[in-house]
C-alpha atoms as a PDB file:
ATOM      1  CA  UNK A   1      86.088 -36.782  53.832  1.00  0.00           C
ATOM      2  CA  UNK A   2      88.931 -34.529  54.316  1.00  0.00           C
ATOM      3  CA  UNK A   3      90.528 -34.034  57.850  1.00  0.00           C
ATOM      4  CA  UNK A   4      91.429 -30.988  59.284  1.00  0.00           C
ATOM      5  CA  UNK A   5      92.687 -31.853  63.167  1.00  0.00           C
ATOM      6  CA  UNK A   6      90.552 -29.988  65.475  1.00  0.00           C
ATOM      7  CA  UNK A   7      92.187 -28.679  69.119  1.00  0.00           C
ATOM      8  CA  UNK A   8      89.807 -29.684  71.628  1.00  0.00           C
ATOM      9  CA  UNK A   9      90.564 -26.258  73.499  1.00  0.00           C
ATOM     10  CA  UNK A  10      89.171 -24.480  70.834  1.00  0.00           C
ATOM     11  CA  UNK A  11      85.573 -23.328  71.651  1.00  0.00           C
ATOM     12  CA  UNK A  12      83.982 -22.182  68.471  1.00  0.00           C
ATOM     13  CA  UNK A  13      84.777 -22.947  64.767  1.00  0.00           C
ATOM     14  CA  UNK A  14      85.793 -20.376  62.072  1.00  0.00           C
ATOM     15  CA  UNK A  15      85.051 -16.477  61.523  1.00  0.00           C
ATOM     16  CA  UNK A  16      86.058 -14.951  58.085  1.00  0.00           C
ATOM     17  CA  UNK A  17      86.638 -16.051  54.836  1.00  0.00           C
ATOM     18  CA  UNK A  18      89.341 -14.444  52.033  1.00  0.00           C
ATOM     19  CA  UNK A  19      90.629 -15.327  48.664  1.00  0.00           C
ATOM     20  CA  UNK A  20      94.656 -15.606  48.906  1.00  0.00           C
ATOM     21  CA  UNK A  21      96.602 -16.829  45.246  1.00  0.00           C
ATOM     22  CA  UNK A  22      93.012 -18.215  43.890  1.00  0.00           C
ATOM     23  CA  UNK A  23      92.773 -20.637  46.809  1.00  0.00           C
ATOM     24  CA  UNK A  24      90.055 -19.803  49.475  1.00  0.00           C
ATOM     25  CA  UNK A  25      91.312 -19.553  53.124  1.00  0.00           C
ATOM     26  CA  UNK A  26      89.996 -18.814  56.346  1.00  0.00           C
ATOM     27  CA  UNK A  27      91.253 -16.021  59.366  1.00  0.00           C
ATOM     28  CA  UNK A  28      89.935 -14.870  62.491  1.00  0.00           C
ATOM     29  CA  UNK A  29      89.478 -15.489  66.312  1.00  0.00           C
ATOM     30  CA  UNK A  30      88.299 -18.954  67.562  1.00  0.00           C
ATOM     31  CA  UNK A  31      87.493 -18.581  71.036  1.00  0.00           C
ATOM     32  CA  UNK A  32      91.209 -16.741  72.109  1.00  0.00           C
ATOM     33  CA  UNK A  33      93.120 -18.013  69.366  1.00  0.00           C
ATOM     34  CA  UNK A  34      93.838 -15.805  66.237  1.00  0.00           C
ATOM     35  CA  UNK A  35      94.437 -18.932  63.408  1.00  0.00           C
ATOM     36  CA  UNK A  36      93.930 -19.741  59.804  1.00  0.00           C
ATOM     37  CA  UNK A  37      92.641 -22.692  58.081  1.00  0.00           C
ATOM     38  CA  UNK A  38      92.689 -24.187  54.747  1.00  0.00           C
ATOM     39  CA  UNK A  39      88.836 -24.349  53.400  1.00  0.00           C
ATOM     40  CA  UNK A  40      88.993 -28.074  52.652  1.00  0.00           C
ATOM     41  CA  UNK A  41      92.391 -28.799  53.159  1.00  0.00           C
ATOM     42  CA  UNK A  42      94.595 -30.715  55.598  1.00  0.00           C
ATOM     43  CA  UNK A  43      96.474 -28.121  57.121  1.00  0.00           C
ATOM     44  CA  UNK A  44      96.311 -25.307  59.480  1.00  0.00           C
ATOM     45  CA  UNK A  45      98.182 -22.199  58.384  1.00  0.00           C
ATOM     46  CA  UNK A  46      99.223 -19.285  60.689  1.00  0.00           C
ATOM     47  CA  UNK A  47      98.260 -15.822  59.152  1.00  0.00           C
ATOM     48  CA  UNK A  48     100.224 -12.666  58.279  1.00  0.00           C
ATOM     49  CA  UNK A  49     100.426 -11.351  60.853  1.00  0.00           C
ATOM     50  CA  UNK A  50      99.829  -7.910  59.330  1.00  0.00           C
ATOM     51  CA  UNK A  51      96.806  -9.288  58.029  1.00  0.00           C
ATOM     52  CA  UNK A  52      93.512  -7.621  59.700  1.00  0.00           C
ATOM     53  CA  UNK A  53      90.793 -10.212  59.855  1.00  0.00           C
ATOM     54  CA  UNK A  54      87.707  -9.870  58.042  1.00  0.00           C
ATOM     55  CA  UNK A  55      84.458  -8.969  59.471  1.00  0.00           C
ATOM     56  CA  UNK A  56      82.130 -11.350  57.639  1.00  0.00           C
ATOM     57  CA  UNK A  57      82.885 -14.334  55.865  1.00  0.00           C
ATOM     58  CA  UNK A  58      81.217 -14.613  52.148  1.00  0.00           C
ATOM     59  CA  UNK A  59      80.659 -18.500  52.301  1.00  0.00           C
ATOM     60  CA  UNK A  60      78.829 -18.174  49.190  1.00  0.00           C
ATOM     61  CA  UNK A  61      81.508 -17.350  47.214  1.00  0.00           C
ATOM     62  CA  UNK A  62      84.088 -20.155  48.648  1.00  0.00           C
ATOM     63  CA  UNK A  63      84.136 -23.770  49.319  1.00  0.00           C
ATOM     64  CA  UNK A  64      81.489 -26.239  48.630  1.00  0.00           C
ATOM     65  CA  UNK A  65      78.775 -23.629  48.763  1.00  0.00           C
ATOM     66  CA  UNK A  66      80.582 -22.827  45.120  1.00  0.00           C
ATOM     67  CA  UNK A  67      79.810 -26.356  43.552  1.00  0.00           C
ATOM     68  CA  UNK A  68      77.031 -26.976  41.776  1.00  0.00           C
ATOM     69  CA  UNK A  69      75.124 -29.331  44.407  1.00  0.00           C
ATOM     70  CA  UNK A  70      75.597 -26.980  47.449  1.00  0.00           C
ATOM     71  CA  UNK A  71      74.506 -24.321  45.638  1.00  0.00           C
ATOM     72  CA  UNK A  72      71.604 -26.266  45.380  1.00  0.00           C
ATOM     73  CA  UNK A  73      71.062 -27.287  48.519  1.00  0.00           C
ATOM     74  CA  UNK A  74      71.439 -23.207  50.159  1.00  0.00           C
ATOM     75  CA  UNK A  75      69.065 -22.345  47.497  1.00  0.00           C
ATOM     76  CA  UNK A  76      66.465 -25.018  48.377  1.00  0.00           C
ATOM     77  CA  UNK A  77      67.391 -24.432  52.254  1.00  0.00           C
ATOM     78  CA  UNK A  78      66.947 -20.192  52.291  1.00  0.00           C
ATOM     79  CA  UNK A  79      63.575 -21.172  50.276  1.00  0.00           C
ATOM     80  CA  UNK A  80      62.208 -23.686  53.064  1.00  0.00           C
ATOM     81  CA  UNK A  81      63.359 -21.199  56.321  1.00  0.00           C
ATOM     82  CA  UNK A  82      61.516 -18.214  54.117  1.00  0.00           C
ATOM     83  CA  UNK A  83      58.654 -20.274  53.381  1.00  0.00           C
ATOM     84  CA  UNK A  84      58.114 -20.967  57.409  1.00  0.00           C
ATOM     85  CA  UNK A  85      59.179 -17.603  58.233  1.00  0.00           C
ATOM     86  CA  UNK A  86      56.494 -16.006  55.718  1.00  0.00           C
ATOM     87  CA  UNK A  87      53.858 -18.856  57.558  1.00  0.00           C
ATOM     88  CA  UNK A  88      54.620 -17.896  61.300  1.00  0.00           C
ATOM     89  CA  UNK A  89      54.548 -13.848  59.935  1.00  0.00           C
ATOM     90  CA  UNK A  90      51.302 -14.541  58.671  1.00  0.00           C
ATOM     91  CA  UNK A  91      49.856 -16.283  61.122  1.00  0.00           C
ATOM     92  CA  UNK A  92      50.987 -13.926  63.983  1.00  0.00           C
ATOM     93  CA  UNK A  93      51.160 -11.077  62.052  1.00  0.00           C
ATOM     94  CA  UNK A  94      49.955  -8.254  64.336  1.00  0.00           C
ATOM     95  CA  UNK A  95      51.979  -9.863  67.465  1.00  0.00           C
ATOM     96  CA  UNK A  96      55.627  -9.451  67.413  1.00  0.00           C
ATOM     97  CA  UNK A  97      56.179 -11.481  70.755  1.00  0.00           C
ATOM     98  CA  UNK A  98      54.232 -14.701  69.514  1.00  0.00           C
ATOM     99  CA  UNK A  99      56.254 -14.343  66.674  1.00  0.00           C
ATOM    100  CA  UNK A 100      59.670 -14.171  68.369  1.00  0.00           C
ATOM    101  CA  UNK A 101      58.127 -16.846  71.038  1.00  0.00           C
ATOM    102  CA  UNK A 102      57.686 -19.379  68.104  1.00  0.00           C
ATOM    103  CA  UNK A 103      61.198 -17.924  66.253  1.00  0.00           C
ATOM    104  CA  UNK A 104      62.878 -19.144  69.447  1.00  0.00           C
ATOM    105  CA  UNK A 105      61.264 -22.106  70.082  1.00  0.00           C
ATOM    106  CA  UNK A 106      62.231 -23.402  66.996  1.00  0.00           C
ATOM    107  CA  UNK A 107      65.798 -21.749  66.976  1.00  0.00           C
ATOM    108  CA  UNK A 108      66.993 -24.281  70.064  1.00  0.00           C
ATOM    109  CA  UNK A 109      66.009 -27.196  67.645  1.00  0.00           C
ATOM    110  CA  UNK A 110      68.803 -27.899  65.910  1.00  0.00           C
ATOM    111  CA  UNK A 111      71.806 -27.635  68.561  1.00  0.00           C
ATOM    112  CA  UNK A 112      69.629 -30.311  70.670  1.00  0.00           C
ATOM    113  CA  UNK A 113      69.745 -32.376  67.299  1.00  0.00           C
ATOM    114  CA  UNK A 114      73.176 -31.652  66.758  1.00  0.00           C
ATOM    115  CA  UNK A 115      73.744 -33.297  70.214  1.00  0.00           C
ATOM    116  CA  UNK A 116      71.630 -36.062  70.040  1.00  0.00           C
ATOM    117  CA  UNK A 117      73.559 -36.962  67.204  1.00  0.00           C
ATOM    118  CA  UNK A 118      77.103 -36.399  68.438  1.00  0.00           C
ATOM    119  CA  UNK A 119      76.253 -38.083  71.659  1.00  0.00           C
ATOM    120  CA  UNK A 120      75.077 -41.436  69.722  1.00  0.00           C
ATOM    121  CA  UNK A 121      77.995 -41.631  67.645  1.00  0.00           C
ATOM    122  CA  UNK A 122      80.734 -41.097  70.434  1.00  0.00           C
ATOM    123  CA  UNK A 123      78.496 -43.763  72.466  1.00  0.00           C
ATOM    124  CA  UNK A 124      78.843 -46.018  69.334  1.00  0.00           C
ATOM    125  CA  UNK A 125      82.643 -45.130  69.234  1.00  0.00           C
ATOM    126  CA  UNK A 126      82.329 -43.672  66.105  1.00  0.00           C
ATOM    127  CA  UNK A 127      83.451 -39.887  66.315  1.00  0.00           C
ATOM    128  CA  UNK A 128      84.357 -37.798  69.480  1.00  0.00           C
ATOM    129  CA  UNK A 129      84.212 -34.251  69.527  1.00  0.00           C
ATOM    130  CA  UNK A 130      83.950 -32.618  73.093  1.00  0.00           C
ATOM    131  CA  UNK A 131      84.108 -29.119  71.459  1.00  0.00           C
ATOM    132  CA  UNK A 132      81.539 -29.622  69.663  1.00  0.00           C
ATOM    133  CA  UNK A 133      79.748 -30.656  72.413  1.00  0.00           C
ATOM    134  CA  UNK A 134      80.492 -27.507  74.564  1.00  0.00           C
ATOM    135  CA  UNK A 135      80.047 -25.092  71.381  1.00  0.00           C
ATOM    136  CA  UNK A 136      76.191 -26.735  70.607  1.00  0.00           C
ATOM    137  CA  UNK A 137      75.411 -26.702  74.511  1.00  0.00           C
ATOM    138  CA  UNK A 138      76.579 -23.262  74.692  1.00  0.00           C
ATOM    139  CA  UNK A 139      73.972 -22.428  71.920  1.00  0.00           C
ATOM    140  CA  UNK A 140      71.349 -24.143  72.764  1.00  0.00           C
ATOM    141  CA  UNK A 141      71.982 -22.876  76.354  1.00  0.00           C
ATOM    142  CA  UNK A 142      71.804 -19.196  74.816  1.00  0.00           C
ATOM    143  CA  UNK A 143      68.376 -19.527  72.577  1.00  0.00           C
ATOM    144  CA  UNK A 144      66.610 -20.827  75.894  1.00  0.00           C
ATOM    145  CA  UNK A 145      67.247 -17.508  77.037  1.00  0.00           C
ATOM    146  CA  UNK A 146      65.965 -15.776  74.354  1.00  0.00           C
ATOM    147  CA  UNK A 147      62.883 -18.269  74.819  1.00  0.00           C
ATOM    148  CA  UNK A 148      62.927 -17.018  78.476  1.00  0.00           C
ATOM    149  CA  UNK A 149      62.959 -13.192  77.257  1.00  0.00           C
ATOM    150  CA  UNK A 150      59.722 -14.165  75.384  1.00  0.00           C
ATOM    151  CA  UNK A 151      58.041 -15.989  77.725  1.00  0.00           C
ATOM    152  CA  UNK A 152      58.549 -13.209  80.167  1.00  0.00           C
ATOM    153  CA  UNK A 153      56.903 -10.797  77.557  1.00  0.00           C
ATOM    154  CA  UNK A 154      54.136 -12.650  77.036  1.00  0.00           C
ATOM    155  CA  UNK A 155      55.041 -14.607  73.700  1.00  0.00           C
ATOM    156  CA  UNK A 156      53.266 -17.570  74.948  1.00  0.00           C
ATOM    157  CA  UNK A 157      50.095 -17.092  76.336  1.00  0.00           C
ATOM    158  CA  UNK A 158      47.888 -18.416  73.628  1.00  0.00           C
ATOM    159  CA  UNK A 159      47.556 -22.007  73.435  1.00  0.00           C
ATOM    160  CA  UNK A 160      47.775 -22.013  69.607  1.00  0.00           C
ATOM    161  CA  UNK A 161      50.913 -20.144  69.384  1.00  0.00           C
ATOM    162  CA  UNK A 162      52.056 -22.644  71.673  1.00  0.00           C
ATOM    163  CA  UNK A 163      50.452 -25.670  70.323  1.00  0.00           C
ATOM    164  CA  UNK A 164      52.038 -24.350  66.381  1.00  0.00           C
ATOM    165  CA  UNK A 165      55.582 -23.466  67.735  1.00  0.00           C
ATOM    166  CA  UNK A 166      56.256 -26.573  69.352  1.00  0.00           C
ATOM    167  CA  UNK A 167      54.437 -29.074  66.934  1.00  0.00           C
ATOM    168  CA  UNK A 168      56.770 -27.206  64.425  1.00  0.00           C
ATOM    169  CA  UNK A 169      59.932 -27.323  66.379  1.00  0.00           C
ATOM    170  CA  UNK A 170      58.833 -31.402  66.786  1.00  0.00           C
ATOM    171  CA  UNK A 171      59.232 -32.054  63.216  1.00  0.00           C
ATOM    172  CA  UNK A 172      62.267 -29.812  62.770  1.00  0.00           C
ATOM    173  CA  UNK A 173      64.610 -31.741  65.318  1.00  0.00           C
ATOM    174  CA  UNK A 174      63.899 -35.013  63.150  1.00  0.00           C
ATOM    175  CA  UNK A 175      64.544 -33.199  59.809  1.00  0.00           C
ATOM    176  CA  UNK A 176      68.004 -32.019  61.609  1.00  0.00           C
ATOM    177  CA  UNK A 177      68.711 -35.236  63.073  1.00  0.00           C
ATOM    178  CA  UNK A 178      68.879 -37.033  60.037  1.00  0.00           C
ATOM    179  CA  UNK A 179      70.274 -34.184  58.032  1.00  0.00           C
ATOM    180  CA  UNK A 180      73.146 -34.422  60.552  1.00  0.00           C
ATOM    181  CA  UNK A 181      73.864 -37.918  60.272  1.00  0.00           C
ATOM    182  CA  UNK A 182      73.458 -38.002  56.574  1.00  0.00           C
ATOM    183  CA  UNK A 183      75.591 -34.810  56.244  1.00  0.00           C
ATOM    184  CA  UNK A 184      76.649 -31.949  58.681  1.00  0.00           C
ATOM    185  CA  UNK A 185      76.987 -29.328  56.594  1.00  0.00           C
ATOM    186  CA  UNK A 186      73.510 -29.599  55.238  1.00  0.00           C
ATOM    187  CA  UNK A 187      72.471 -29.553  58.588  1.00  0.00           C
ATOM    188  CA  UNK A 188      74.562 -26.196  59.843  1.00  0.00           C
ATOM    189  CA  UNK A 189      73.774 -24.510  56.146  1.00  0.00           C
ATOM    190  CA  UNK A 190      70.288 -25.000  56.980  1.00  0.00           C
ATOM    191  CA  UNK A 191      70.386 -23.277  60.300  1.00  0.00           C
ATOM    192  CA  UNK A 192      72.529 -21.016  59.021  1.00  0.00           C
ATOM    193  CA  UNK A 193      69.622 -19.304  56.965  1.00  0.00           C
ATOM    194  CA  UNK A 194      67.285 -19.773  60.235  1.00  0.00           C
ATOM    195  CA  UNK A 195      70.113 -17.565  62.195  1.00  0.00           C
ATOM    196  CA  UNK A 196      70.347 -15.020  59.276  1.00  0.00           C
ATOM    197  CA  UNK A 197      66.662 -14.603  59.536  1.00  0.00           C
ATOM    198  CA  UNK A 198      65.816 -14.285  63.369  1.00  0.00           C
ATOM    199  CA  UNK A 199      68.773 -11.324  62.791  1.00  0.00           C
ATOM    200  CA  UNK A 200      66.992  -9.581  60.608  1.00  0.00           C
ATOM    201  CA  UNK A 201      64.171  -9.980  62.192  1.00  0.00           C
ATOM    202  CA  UNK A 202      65.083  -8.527  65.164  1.00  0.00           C
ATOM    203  CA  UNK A 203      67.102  -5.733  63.550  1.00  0.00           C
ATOM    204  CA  UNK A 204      63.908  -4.720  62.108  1.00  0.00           C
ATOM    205  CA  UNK A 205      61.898  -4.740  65.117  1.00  0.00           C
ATOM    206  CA  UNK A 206      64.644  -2.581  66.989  1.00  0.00           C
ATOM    207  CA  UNK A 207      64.330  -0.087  63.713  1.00  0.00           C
ATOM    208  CA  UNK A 208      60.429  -0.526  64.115  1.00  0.00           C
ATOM    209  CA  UNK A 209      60.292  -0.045  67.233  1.00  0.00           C
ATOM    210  CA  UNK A 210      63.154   1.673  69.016  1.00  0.00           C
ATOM    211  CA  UNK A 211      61.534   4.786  71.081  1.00  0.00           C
ATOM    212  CA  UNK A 212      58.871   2.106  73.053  1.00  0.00           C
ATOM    213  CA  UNK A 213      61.616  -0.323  73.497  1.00  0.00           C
ATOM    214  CA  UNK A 214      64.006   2.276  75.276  1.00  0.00           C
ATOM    215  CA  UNK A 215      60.779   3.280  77.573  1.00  0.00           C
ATOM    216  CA  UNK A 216      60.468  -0.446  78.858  1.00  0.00           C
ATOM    217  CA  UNK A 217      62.369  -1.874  81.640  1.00  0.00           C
ATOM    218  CA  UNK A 218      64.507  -4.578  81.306  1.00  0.00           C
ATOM    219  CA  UNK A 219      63.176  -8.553  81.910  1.00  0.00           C
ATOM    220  CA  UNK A 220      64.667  -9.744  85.247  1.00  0.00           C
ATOM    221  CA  UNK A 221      65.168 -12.872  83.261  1.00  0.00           C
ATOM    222  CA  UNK A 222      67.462 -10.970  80.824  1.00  0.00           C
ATOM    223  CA  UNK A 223      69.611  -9.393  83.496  1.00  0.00           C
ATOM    224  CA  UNK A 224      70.383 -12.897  85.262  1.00  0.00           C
ATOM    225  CA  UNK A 225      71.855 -13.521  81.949  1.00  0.00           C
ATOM    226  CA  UNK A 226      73.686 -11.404  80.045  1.00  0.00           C
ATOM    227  CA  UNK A 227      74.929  -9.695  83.236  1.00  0.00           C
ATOM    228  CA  UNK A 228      76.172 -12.829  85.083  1.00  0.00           C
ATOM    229  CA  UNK A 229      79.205 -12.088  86.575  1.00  0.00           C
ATOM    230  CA  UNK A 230      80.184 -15.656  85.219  1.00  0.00           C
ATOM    231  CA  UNK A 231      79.232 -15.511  81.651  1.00  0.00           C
ATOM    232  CA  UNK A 232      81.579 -18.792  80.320  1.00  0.00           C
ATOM    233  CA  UNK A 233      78.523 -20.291  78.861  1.00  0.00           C
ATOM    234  CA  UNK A 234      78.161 -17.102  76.828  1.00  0.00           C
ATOM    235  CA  UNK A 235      81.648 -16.479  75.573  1.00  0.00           C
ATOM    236  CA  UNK A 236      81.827 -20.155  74.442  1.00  0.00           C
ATOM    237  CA  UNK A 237      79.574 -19.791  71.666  1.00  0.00           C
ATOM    238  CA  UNK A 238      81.275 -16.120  70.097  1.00  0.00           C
ATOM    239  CA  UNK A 239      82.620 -16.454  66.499  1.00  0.00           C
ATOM    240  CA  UNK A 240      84.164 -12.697  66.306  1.00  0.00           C
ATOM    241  CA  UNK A 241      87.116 -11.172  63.863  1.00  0.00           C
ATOM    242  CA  UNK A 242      88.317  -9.161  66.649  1.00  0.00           C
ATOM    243  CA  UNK A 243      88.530 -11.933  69.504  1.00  0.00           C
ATOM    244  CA  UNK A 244      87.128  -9.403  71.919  1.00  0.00           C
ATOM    245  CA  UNK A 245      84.932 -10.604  74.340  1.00  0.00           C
ATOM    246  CA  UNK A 246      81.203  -9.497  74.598  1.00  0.00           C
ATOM    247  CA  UNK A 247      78.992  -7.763  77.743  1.00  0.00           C
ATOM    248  CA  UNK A 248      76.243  -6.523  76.670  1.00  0.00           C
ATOM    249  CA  UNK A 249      74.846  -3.744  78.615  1.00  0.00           C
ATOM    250  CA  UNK A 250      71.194  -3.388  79.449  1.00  0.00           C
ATOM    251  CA  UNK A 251      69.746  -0.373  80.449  1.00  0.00           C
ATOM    252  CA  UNK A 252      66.159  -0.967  78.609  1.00  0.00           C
ATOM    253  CA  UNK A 253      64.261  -3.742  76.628  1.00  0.00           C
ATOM    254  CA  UNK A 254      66.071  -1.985  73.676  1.00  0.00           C
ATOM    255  CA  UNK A 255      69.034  -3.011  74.575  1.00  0.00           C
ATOM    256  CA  UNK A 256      67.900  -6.640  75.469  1.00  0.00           C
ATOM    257  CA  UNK A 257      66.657  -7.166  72.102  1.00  0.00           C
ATOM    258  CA  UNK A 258      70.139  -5.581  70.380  1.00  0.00           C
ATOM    259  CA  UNK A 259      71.714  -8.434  72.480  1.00  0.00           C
ATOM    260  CA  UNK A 260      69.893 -11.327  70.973  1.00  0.00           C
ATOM    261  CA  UNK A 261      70.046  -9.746  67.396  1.00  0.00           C
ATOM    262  CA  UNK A 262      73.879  -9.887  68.396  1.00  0.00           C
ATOM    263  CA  UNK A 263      73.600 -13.561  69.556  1.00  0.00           C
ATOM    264  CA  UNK A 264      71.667 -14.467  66.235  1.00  0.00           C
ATOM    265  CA  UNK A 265      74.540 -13.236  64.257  1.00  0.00           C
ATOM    266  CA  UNK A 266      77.212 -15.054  66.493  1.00  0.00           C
ATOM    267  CA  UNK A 267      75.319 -18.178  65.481  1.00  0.00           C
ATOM    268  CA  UNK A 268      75.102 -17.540  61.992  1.00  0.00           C
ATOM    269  CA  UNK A 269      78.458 -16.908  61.661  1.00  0.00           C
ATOM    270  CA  UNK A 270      79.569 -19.950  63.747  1.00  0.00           C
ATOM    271  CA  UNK A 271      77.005 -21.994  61.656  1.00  0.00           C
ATOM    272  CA  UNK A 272      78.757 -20.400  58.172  1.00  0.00           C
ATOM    273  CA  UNK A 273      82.461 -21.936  59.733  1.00  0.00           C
ATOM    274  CA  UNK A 274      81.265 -24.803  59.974  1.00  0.00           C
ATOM    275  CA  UNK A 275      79.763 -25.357  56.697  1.00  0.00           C
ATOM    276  CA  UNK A 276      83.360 -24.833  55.932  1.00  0.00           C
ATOM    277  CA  UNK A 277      85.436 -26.970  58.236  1.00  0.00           C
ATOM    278  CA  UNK A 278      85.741 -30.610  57.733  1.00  0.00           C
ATOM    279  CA  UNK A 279      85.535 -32.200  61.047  1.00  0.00           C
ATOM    280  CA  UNK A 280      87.618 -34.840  61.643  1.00  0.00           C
ATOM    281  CA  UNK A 281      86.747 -38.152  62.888  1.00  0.00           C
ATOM    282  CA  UNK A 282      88.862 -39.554  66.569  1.00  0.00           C
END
């Protein structure tokens, strides 16, 4: 595996991806620091710096997402996190909280996974990686509140949609846990789709279902959150371009659910940098 060393201030993993002299490089904000990386190199690079940072990164078109066997595996992945998405949809079809209830109850799967994992191997001396550590907790940390948003609305009163969601979110941790021993980045591609999903999810229920939204008061549960006064937990986990930090504002259940959309796509674009970034072993 190739190394790329790792700071252990850094907070979050990679933003944007761009194409410089046919070799495929990354640039952006990681946590407060504006750096660039060689996809699959050794070396960190420093960036123009006239050169804006991207918004989105296009992992499909870079890195091992462009050979032939992880192309394969993102196709096979987006096909099994549609599949379940088109199951729960169907299932809880006329009941957009249930929905989100189960979405988010198996949404915290994998970062518990992912530190299961990297908790056994730097027990067994293997690898250590503290931020990792703080950059899954963070996450994991963040999708209970979204849990917390749908419990409050109701999302889990029926025993079934409680009984599916977590039998569901059972068998998903071991899937992850051995996907992330075998192979991290099948693990984070993998998640990455589940991410991309609950986003659009949620950006079509705000589309759906804006003018009721903006007529409902905010979740007490959602204010102790997003407007802690001490939100460290939540800045650990932002992947931005801009390196700006994030306070959401919440003046109506509207605005609560435009927050976790925004959360969803902080995690899919963490999850994308890390498909990326070879990790390197201490």
């Amino acid at each position: 595996m190739s190394r790329v060393p790792i700071d252990p201030e850094i907070r979050a993993l990679v933003v944007t991806s761009s194409k410089k002299r046919g070799s495929a490089t990354t640039v952006g904000y990681v946590g407060r620091h504006r750096v660039g990386l060689a996809v699959g190199g050794r070396e960190r690079i420093d960036p123009a710096e006239n050169e804006p940072p991207l918004e989105h990164a296009d992992m499909s078109a870079t890195g091992w997402l462009s050979t032939e066997a992880g192309g394969a595996v993102d196709q096979f992945n987006a096909a099994a996190v549609k599949g379940v998405k088109g199951l729960i949809d169907l299932l809880m079809a006329d009941r957009a909280f249930a929905r989100f209830y189960a979405l988010e109850t198996i949404a915290r799967v994998p970062y518990f996974a992912y530190l299961s994992v990297l908790h056994l191997r730097e027990t067994l001396g293997v690898w250590r990686h503290p931020e990792l550590l703080e950059l899954h907790f963070s996450e994991a940390w963040n999708e209970l509140q979204h849990l917390r948003v749908m419990e409050d609305l109701g999302g889990d009163k029926l025993f079934s949609d409680r009984f599916f969601a977590q039998h569901v979110a059972f068998a998903y941790y071991w899937i992850v846990v051995v996907l992330y021993m075998l192979n991290p980045r099948i693990a984070y591609n993998l998640n990455r789709h589940v991410e991309e999903h609950a986003r659009v999810t949620y950006q079509t229920f705000l589309d759906d279902e804006s003018e009721w939204l903006k007529s409902q008061p905010v979740p007490s549960c959602a204010k102790e959150y997003w407007e802690a006064r001490n939100l460290y937990m939540f800045q650990s986990f932002q992947t931005s371009a801009e390196g700006k930090q994030r306070r959401p504002e919440l003046r109506s259940l509207y605005d609560v659910f435009c927050a976790i959309r925004d959360d969803e796509e902080q995690h899919a674009l963490t999850m994308g940098a890390l498909e990326e970034v070879h990790v390197s072993e201490r």
